[in-house]
Protein backbone atom coordinates (compact mmCIF):
# COMPACT_ATOMS: atom_id res chain seq x y z
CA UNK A 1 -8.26 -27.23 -0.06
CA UNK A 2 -8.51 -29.78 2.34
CA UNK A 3 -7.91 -28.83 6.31
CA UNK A 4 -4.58 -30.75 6.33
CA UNK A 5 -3.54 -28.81 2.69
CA UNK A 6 -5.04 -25.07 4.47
CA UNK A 7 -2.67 -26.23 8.17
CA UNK A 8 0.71 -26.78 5.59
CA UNK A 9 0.36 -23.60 3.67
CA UNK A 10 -0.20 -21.69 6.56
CA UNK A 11 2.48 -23.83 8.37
CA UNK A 12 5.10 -23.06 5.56
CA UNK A 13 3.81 -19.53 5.21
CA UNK A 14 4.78 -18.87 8.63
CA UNK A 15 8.46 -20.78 8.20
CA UNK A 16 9.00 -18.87 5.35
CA UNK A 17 7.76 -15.52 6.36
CA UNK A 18 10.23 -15.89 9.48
CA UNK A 19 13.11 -17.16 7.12
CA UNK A 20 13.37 -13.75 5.43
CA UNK A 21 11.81 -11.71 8.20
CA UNK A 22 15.73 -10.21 8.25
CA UNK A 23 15.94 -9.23 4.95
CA UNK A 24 14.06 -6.81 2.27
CA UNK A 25 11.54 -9.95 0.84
CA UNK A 26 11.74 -9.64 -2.86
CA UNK A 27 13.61 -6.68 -3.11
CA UNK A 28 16.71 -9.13 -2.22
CA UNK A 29 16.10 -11.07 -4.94
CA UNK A 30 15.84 -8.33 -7.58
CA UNK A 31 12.54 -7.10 -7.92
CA UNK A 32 12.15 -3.07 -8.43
CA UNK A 33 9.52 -3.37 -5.81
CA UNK A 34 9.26 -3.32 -2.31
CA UNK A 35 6.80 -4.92 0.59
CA UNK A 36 4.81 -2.60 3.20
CA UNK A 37 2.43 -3.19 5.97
CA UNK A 38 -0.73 -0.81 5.12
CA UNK A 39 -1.74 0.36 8.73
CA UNK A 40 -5.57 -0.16 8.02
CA UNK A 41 -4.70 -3.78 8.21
CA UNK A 42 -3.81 -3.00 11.93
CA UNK A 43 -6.46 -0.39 12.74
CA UNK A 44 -7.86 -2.33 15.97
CA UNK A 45 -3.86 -1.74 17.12
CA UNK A 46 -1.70 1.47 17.48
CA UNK A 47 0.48 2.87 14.90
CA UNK A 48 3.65 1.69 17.34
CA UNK A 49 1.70 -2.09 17.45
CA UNK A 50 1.36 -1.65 13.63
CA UNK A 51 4.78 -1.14 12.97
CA UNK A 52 5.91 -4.04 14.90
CA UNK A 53 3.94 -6.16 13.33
CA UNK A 54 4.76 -5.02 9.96
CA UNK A 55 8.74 -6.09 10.92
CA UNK A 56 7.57 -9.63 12.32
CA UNK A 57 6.03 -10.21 8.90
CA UNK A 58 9.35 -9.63 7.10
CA UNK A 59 8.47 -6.60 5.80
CA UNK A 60 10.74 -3.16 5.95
CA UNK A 61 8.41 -0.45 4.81
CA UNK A 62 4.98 0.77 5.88
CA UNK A 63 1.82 2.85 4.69
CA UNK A 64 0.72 4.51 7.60
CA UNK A 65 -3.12 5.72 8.14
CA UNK A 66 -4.45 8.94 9.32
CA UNK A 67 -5.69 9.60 12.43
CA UNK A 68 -4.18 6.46 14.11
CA UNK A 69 -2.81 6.41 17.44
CA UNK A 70 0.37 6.37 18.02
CA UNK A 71 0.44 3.81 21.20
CA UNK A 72 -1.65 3.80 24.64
CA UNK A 73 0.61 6.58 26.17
CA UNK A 74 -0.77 9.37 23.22
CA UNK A 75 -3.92 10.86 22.49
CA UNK A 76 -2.52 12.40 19.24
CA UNK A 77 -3.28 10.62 16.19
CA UNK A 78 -0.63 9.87 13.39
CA UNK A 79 -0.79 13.31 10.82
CA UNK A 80 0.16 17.05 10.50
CA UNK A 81 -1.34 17.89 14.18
CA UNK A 82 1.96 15.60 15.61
CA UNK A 83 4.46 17.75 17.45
CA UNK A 84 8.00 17.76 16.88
CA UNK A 85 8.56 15.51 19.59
CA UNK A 86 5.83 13.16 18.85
CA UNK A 87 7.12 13.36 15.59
CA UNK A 88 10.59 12.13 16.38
CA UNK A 89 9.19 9.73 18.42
CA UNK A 90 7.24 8.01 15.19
CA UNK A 91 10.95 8.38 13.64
CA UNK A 92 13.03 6.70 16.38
CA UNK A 93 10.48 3.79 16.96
CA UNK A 94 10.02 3.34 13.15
CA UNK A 95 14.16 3.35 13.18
CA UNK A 96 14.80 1.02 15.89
CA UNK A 97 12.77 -1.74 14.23
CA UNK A 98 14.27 -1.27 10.26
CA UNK A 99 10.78 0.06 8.76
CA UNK A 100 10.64 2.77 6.89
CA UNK A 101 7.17 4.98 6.77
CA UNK A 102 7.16 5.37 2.36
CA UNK A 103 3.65 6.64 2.56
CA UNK A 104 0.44 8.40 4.13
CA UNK A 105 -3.03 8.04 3.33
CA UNK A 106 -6.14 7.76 2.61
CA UNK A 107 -6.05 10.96 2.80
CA UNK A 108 -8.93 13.92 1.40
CA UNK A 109 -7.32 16.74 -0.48
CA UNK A 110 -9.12 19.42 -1.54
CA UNK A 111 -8.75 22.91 -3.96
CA UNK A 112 -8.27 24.51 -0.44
CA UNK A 113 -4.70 25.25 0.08
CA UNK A 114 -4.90 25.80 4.06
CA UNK A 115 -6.44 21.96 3.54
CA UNK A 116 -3.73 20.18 1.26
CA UNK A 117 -0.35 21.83 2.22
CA UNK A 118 -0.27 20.82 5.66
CA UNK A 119 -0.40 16.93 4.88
CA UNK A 120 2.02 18.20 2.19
CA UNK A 121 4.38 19.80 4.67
CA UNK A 122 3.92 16.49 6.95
CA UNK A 123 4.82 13.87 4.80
CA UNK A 124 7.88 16.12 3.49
CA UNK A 125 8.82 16.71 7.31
CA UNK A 126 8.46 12.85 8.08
CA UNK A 127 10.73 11.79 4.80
CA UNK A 128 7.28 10.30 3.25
CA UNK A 129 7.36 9.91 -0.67
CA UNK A 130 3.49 9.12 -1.39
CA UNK A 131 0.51 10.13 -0.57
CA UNK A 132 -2.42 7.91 -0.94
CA UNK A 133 -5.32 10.14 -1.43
CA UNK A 134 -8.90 10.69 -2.62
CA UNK A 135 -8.70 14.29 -4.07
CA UNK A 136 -11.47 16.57 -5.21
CA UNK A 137 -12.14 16.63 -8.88
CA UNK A 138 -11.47 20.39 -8.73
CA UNK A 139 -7.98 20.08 -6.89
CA UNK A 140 -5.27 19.11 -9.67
CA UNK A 141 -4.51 22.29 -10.08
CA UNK A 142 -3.21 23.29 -7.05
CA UNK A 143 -1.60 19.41 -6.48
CA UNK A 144 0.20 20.47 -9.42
CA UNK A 145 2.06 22.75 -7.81
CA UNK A 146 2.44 21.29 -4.45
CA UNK A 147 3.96 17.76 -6.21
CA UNK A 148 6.57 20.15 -8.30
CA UNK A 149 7.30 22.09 -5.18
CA UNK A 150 7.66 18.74 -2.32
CA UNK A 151 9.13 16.01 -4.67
CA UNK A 152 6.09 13.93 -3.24
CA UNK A 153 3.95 12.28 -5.31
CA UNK A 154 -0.20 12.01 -5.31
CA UNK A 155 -1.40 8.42 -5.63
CA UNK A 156 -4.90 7.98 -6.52
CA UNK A 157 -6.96 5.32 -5.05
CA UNK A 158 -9.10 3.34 -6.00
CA UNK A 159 -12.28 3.11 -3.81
CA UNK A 160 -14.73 0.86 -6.37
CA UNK A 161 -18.45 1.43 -7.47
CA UNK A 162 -20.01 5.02 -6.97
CA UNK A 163 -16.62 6.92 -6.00
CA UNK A 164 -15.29 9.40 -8.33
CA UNK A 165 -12.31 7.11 -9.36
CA UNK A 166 -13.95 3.28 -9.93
CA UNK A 167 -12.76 2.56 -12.70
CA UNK A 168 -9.37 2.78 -14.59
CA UNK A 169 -10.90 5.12 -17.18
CA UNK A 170 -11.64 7.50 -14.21
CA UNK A 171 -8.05 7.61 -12.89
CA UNK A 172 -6.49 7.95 -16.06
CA UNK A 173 -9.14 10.59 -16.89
CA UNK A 174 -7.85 12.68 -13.63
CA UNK A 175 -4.33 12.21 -14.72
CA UNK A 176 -4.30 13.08 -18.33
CA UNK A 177 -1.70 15.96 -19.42
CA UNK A 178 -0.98 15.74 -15.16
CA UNK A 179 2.62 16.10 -13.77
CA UNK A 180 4.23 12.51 -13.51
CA UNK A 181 3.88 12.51 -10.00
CA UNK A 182 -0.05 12.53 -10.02
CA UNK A 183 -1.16 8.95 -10.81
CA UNK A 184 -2.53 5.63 -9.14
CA UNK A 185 -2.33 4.05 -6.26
CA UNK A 186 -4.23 0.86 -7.32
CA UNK A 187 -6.07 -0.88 -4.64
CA UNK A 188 -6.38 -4.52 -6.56
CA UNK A 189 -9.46 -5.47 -4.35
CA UNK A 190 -11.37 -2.37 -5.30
CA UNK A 191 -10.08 -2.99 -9.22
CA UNK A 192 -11.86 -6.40 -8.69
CA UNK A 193 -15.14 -5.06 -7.04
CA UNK A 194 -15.42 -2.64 -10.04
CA UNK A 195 -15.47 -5.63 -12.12
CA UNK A 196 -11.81 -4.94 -13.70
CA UNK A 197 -9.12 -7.00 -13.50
CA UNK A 198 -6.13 -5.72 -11.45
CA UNK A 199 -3.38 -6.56 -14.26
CA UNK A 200 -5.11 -4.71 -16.92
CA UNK A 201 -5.53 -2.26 -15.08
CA UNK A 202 -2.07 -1.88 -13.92
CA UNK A 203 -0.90 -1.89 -17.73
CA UNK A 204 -3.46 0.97 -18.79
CA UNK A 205 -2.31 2.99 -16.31
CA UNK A 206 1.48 2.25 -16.60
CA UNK A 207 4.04 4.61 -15.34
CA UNK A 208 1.35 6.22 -13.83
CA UNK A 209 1.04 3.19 -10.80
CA UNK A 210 2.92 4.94 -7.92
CA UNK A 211 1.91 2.17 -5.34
CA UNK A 212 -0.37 -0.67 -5.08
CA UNK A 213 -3.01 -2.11 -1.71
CA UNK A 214 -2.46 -5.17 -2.43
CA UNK A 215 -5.68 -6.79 -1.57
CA UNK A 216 -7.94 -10.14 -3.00
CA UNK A 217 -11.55 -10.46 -3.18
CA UNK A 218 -13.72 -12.66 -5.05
CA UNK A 219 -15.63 -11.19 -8.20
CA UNK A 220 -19.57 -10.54 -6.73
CA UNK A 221 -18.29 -11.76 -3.07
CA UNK A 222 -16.12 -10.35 -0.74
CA UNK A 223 -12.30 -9.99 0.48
CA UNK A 224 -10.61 -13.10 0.71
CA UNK A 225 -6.50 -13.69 1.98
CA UNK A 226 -4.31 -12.84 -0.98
CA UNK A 227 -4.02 -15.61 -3.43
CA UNK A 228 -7.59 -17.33 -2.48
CA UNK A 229 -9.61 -15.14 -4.40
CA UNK A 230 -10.06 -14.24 -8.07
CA UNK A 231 -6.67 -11.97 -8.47
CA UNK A 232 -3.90 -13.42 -10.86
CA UNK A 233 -1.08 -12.74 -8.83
CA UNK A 234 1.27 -14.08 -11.83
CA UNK A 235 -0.45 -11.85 -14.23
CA UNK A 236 -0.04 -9.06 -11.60
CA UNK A 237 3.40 -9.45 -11.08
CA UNK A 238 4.40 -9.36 -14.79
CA UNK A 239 2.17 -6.23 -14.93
CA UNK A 240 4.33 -4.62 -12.61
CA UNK A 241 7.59 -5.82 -14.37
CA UNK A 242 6.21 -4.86 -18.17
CA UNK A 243 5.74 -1.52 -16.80
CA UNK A 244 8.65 -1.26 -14.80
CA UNK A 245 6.81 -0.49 -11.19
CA UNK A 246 9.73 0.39 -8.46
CA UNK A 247 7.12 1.55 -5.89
CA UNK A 248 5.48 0.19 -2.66
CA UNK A 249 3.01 -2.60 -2.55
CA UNK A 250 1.17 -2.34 0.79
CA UNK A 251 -0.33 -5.96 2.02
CA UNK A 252 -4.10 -4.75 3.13
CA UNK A 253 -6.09 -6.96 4.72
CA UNK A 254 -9.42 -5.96 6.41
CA UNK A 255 -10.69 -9.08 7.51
CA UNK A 256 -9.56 -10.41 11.48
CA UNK A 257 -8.71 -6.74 12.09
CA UNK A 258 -8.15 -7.88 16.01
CA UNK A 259 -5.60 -10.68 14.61
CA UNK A 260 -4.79 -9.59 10.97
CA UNK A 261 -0.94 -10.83 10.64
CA UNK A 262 -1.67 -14.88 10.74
CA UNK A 263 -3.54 -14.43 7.47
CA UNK A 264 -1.54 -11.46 6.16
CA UNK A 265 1.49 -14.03 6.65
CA UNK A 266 -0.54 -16.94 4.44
CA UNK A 267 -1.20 -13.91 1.56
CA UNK A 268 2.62 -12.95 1.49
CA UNK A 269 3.45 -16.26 0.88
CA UNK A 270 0.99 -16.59 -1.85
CA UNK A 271 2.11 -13.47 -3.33
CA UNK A 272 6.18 -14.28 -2.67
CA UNK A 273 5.75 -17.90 -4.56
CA UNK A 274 3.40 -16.43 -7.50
CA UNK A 275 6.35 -13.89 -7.98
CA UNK A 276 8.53 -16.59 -7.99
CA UNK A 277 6.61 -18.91 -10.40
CA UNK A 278 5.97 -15.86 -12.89
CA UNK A 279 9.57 -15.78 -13.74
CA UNK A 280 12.82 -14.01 -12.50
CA UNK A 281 12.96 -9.78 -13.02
CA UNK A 282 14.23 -9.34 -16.40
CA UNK A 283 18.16 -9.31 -16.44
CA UNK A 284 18.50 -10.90 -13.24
C-alpha cells in the first residue's frame, strides 16, 4: 500500500472508530459477539489509562491483566490481593466510563486449591465471567469443580510452539469429556505462529471457543496490525458465526506498547469492514 493508501485507511479508521465510539461496535448491528480492549495491549500504561483507552476506541468491554497497576496513586496491582476499597474503586472507574471488565488473565492455575480459588473468588467478587489461563496439565480436576461451583468459565490459551497447548489438538485434548465451561480462549496470532490457521481452528474447537485475542502475525514473521498479516478475517468471522460464538474478542496488540491505540484503531477497522464484507449474522 502506497503512503497516501496507508494515511486514508488510518484516516478513515480513526473517523470511523470515533463514529461508533458511543455505541457497542458490532454488537449494534447484530453480531453475538462483543469488542474488548486486552490490557496487555496497554501494559506500558495503568489499568485506569487502559480502560480509558479501551472507551476512546469504541469499545465497551475489557480483558484485564494480572498484576497491573491500577493508576500512579496505587502500588497494588490488578488481582485477588485488591482490597475492598481498591476493589470498588476498579468498579466505579470501570462504571463511569461504560466498560465492563468480562475477563482476567493470563493467569497460572494449578492442582493447588489455596492457588486457584482465590483468582476464582476474585473474578466472581469483581462480576468477571472468564478466565484466561494457562493451567497445569494435572489441574482439571479440581477446575472442574471450581467452574460448576462459580458459574465462571476457564479459557485456555493459546501460547504457540513448545507450550503445553500449541496446537488445537492440544486444547481439545485438555478439554475432552471436560465441563462446558473449560475450553479455548484462542489467541489467533499464536494459532498462526503454530502454523494453524485461526478459522480452522476456531471450527475444531467449536462451542468450546469461550473468547478470542484477537491478534495478526505473518506466517514465519512476526505480529503485524490486524488485517495486514496472514489472518482471514472473513474466514474468521464466519467461523465464529458457524459455531455460534457469543463471547469476547479482545483486540491485542503488542507492538508500540508506549502508543498502542493509533494502530489498534487501523486493526478494528480492518476487522469491523471484513465483518461487514463476510455477510450479515444469519437472520438479521
Amino acid at each position: 500500500m502506497s503512503k497516501t493508501g496507508a494515511f486514508f485507511v488510518k484516516t478513515m479508521a480513526f473517523v470511523i472508530i470515533a463514529a461508533l465510539a458511543g455505541g457497542a461496535g458490532l454488537a449494534q448491528a447484530g453480531e453475538a459477539w462483543t469488542e474488548a480492549g486486552k490490557a496487555f495491549s496497554f501494559r506500558n500504561f495503568t489499568l485506569f489509562e487502559a480502560l480509558e483507552q479501551t472507551r476512546a476506541l469504541g469499545m465497551t468491554e475489557f480483558e484485564a491483566n494480572p498484576g497491573q497497576q491500577l493508576s500512579p496513586n496505587h502500588d497494588v496491582g490488578m488481582g485477588p490481593d485488591l482490597s475492598e476499597a481498591e476493589r470498588d474503586e476498579v468498579r466505579e472507574k470501570a462504571e463511569a466510563l461504560g466498560v465492563d471488565i468480562v475477563a482476567f488473565g493470563v493467569v497460572t492455575l494449578t492442582a493447588d486449591e489455596a492457588q486457584a480459588r482465590p483468582i476464582f473468588e476474585f473474578a466472581h467478587d469483581m462480576g468477571i465471567g472468564i478466565l484466561v489461563a494457562h493451567p497445569d496439565l494435572d489441574s482439571f480436576d479440581l477446575l472442574e469443580e471450581l467452574v460448576e461451583e462459580f458459574g465462571i468459565k476457564v479459557a485456555i490459551h493459546n501460547h504457540g510452539p513448545e507450550s503445553n497447548y500449541d496446537t488445537v489438538a492440544d486444547t481439545l485434548a485438555a478439554v475432552e469429556g471436560r465441563h462446558p465451561y473449560i475450553g479455548a480462549c484462542v489467541d489467533t496470532g499464536h494459532v498462526i505462529r503454530s502454523q494453524e490457521e485461526p478459522h480452522e481452528v476456531v471450527e475444531a474447537l467449536g462451542e468450546r471457543v469461550h473468547s478470542l485475542h484477537l491478534k495478526d502475525w505473518e506466517y514465519g514473521e512476526g505480529e503485524t496490525i490486524v488485517g495486514e498479516g496472514d489472518m482471514d478475517l472473513s474466514a474468521l468471522a464466519n467461523a465464529l458465526r458457524a459455531v455460534a460464538f457469543d463471547g469476547p474478542i479482545a483486540l491485542e496488540y503488542e507492538l508500540q506498547p508506549d502508543n498502542p491505540s493509533p494502530d489498534m484503531a487501523v486493526g478494528l477497522f480492518n476487522w469491523r469492514f471484513a465483518v461487514l464484507q463476510a455477510g450479515p449474522p444469519e437472520g438479521s
